[in-house]
N, C-alpha and C. Protein backbone atom coordinates (compact mmCIF):
# COMPACT_ATOMS: atom_id res chain seq x y z
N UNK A 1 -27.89 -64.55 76.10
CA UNK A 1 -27.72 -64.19 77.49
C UNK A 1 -28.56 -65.15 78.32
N UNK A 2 -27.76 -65.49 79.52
CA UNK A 2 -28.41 -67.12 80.49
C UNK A 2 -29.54 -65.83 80.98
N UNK A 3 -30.22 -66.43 81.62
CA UNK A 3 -31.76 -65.97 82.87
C UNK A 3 -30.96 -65.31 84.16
N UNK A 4 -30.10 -65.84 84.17
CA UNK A 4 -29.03 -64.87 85.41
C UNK A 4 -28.63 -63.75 85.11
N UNK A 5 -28.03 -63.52 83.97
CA UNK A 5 -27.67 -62.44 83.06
C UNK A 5 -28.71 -61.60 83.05
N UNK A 6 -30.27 -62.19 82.59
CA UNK A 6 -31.15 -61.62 82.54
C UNK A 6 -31.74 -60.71 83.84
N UNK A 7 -31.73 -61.64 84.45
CA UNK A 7 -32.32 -60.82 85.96
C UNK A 7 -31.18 -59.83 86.45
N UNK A 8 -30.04 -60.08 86.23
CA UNK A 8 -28.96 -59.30 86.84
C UNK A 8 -28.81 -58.12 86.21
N UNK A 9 -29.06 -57.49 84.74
CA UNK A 9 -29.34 -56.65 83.49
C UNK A 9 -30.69 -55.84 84.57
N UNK A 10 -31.92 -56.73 85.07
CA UNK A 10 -33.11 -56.25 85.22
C UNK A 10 -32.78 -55.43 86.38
N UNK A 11 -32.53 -56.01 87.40
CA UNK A 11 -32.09 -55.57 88.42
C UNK A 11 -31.27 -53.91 88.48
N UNK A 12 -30.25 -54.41 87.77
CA UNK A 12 -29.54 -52.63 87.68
C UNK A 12 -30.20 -51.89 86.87
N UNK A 13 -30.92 -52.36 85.85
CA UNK A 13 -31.74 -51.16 84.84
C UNK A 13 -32.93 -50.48 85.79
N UNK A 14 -33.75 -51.60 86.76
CA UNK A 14 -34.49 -51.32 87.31
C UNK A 14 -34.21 -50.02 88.27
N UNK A 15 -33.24 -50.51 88.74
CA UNK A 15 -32.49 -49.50 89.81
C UNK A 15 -31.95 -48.29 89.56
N UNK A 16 -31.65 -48.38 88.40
CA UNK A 16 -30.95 -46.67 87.81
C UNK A 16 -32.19 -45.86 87.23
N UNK A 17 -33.52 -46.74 86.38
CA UNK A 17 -34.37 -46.16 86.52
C UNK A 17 -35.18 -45.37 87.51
N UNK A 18 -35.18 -46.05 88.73
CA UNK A 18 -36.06 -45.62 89.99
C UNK A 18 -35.17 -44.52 90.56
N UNK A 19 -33.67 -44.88 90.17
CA UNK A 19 -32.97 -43.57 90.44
C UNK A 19 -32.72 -42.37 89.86
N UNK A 20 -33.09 -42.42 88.07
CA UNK A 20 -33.14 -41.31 87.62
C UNK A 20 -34.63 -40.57 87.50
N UNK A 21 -35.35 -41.83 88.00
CA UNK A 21 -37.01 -41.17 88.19
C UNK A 21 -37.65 -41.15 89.40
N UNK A 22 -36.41 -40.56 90.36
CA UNK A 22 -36.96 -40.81 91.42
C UNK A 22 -39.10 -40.24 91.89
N UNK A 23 -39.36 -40.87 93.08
CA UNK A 23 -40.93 -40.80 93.35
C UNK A 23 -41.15 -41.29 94.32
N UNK A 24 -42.52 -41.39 94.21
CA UNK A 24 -43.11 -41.85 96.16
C UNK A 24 -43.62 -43.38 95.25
N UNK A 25 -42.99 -43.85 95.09
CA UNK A 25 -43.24 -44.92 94.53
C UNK A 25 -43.25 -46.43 95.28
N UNK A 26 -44.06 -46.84 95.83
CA UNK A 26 -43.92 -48.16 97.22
C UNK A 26 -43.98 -49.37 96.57
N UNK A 27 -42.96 -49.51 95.79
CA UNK A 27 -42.91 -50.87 94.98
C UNK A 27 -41.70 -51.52 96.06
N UNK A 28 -41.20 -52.66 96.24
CA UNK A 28 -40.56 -53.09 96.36
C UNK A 28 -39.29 -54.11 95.16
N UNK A 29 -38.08 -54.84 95.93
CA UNK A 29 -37.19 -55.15 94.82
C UNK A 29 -37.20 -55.81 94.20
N UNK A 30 -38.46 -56.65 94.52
CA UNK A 30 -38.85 -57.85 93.46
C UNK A 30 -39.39 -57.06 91.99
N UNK A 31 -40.46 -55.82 92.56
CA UNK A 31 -40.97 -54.91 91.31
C UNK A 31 -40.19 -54.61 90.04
N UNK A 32 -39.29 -53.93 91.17
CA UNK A 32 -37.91 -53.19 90.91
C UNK A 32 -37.43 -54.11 89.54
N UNK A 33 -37.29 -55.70 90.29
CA UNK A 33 -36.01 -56.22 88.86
C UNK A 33 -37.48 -56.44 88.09
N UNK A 34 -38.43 -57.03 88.18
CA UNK A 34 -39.66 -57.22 87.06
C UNK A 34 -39.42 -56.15 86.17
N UNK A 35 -39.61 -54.67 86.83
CA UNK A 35 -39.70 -53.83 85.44
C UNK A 35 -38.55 -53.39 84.69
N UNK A 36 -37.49 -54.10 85.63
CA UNK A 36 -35.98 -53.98 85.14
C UNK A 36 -36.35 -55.30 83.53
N UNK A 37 -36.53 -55.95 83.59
CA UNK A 37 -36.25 -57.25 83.31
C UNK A 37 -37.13 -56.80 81.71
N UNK A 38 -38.88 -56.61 81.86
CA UNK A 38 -39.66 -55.97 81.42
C UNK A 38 -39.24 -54.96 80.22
N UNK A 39 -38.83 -53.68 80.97
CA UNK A 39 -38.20 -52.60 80.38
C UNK A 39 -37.13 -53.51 79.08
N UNK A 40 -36.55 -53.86 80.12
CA UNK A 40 -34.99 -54.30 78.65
C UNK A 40 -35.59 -55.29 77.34
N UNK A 41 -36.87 -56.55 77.93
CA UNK A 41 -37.37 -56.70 76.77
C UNK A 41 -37.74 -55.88 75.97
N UNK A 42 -38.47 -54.75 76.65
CA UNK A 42 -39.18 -53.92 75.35
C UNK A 42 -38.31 -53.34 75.06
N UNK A 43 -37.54 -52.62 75.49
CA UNK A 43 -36.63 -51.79 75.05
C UNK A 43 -35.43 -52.28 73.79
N UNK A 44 -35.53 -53.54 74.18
CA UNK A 44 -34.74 -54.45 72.85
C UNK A 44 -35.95 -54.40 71.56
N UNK A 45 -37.26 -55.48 72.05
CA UNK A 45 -38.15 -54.79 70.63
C UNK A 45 -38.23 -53.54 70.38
N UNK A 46 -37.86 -52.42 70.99
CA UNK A 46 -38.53 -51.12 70.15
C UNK A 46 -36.84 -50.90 69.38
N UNK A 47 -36.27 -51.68 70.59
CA UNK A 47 -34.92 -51.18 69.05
C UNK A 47 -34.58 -52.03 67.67
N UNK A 48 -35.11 -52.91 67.96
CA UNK A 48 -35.11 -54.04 66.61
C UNK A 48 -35.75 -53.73 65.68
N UNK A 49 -37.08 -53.32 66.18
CA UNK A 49 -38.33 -52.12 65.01
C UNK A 49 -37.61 -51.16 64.82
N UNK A 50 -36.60 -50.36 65.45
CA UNK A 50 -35.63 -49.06 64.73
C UNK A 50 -34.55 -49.65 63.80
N UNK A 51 -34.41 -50.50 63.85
CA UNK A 51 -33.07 -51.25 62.59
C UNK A 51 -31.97 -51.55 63.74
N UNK A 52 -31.82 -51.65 64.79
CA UNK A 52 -30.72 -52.13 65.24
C UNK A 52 -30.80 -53.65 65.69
N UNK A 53 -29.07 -54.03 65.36
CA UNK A 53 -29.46 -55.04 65.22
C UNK A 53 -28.50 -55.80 66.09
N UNK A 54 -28.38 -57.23 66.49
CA UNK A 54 -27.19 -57.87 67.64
C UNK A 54 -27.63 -56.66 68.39
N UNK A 55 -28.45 -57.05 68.99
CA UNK A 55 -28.50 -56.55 70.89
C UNK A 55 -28.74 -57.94 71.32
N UNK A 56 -28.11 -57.92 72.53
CA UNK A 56 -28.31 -58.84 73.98
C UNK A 56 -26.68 -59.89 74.54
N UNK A 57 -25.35 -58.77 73.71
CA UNK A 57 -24.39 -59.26 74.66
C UNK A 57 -24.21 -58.03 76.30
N UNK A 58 -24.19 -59.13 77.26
CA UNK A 58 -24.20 -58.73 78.39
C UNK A 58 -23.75 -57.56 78.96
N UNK A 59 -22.46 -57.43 78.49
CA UNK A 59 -21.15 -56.04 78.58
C UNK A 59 -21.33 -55.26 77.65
N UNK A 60 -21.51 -55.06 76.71
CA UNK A 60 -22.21 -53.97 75.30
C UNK A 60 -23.18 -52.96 75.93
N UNK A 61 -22.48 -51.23 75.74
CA UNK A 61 -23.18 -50.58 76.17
C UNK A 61 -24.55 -50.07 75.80
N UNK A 62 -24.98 -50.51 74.62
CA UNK A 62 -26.34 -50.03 74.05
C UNK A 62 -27.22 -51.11 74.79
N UNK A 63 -26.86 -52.43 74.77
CA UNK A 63 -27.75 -53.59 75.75
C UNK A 63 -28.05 -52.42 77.27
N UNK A 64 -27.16 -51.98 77.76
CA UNK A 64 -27.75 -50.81 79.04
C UNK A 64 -28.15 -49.85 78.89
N UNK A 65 -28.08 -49.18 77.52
CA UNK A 65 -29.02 -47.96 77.54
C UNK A 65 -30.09 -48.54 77.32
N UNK A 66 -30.12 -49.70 76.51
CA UNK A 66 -31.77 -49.78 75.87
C UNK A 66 -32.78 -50.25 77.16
N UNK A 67 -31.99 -51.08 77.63
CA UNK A 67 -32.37 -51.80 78.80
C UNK A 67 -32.75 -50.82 80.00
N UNK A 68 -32.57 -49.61 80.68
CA UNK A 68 -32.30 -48.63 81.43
C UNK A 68 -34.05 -47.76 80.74
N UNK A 69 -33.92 -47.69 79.34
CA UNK A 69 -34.33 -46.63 79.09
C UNK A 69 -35.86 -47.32 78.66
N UNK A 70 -35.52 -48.28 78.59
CA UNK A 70 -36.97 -49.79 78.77
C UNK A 70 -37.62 -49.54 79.75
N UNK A 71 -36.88 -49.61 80.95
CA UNK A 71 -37.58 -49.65 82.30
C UNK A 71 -37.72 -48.15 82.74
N UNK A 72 -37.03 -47.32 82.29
CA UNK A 72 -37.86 -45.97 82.61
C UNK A 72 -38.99 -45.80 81.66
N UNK A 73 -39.22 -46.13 81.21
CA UNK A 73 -40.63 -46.05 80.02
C UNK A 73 -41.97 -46.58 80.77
N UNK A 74 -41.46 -48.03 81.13
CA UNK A 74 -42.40 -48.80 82.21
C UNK A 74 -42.52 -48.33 83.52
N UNK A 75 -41.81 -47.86 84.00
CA UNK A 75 -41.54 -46.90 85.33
C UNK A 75 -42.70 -45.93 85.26
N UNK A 76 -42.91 -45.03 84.08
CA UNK A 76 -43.42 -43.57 83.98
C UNK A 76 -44.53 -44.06 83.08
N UNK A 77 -45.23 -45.52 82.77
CA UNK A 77 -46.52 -45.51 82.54
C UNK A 77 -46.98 -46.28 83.72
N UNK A 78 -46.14 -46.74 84.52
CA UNK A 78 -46.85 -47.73 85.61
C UNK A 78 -47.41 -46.28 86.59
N UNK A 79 -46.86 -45.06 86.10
CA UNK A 79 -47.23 -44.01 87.35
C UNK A 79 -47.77 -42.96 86.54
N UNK A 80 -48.39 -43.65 85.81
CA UNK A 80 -49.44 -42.61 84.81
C UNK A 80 -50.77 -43.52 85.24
N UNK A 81 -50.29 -44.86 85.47
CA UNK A 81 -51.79 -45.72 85.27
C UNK A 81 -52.23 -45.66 87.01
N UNK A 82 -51.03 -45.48 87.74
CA UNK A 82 -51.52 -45.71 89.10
C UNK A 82 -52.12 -44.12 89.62
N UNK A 83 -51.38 -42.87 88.86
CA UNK A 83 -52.06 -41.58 89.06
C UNK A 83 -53.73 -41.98 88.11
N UNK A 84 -53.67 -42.12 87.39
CA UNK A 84 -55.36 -42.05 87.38
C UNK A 84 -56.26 -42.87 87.60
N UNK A 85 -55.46 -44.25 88.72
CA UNK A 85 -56.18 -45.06 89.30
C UNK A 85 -56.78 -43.81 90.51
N UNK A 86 -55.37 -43.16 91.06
CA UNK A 86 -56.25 -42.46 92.18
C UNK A 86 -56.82 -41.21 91.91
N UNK A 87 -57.00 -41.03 90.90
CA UNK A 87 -58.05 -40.00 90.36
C UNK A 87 -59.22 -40.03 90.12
N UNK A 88 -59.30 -41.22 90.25
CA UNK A 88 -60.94 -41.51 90.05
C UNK A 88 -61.37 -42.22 91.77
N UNK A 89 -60.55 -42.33 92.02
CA UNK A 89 -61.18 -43.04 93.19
C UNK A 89 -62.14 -41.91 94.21
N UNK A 90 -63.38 -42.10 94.76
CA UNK A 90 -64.30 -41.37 95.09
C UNK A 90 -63.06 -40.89 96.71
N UNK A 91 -63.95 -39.78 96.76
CA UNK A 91 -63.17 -38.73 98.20
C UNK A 91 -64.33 -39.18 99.10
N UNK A 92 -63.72 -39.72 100.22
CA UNK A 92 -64.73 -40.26 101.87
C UNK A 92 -64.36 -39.06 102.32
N UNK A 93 -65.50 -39.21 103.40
CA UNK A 93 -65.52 -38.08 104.27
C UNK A 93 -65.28 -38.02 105.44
């Protein structure tokens, strides 16, 4: 798959993630395709470590679940790490 393919994969995974997880989340769409992009790498290694194997044609629907379900993973630790960034942060008065 070209780098166009790639970003274009990131982009909608990113986006269906933020849409099935929706939040008060103030990232913008550059974020958006990063953890799109992000997500589908990992989401391809964690499926290669499960035995599957030929992932990364473009139109193949497991390339979008894995990819989708990549970036909701990264989605819901980026807002685990940013909730206990503001959990510690001291209360002004």
């Amino acid at each position: 798959m070209g780098i166009i393919a790639w970003v274009i994969l990131g982009l909608l995974a990113g986006l269906v993630a933020r849409a099935v997880l929706p939040g008060d989340d103030s990232i913008g769409i550059i974020a958006t395709v990063l953890i799109g992009i992000a997500g589908a790498i990992v989401g391809g290694f964690v499926a290669e470590l499960l035995g599957f194997e030929g992932l990364g044609a473009f139109f193949e629907i497991r390339t979008w679940i894995i990819a989708i379900a990549g970036a909701m993973l990264l989605l819901l630790l980026i807002r685990v790490v940013a909730n206990r960034a503001d959990d510690r942060r001291p209360l002004s008065s």
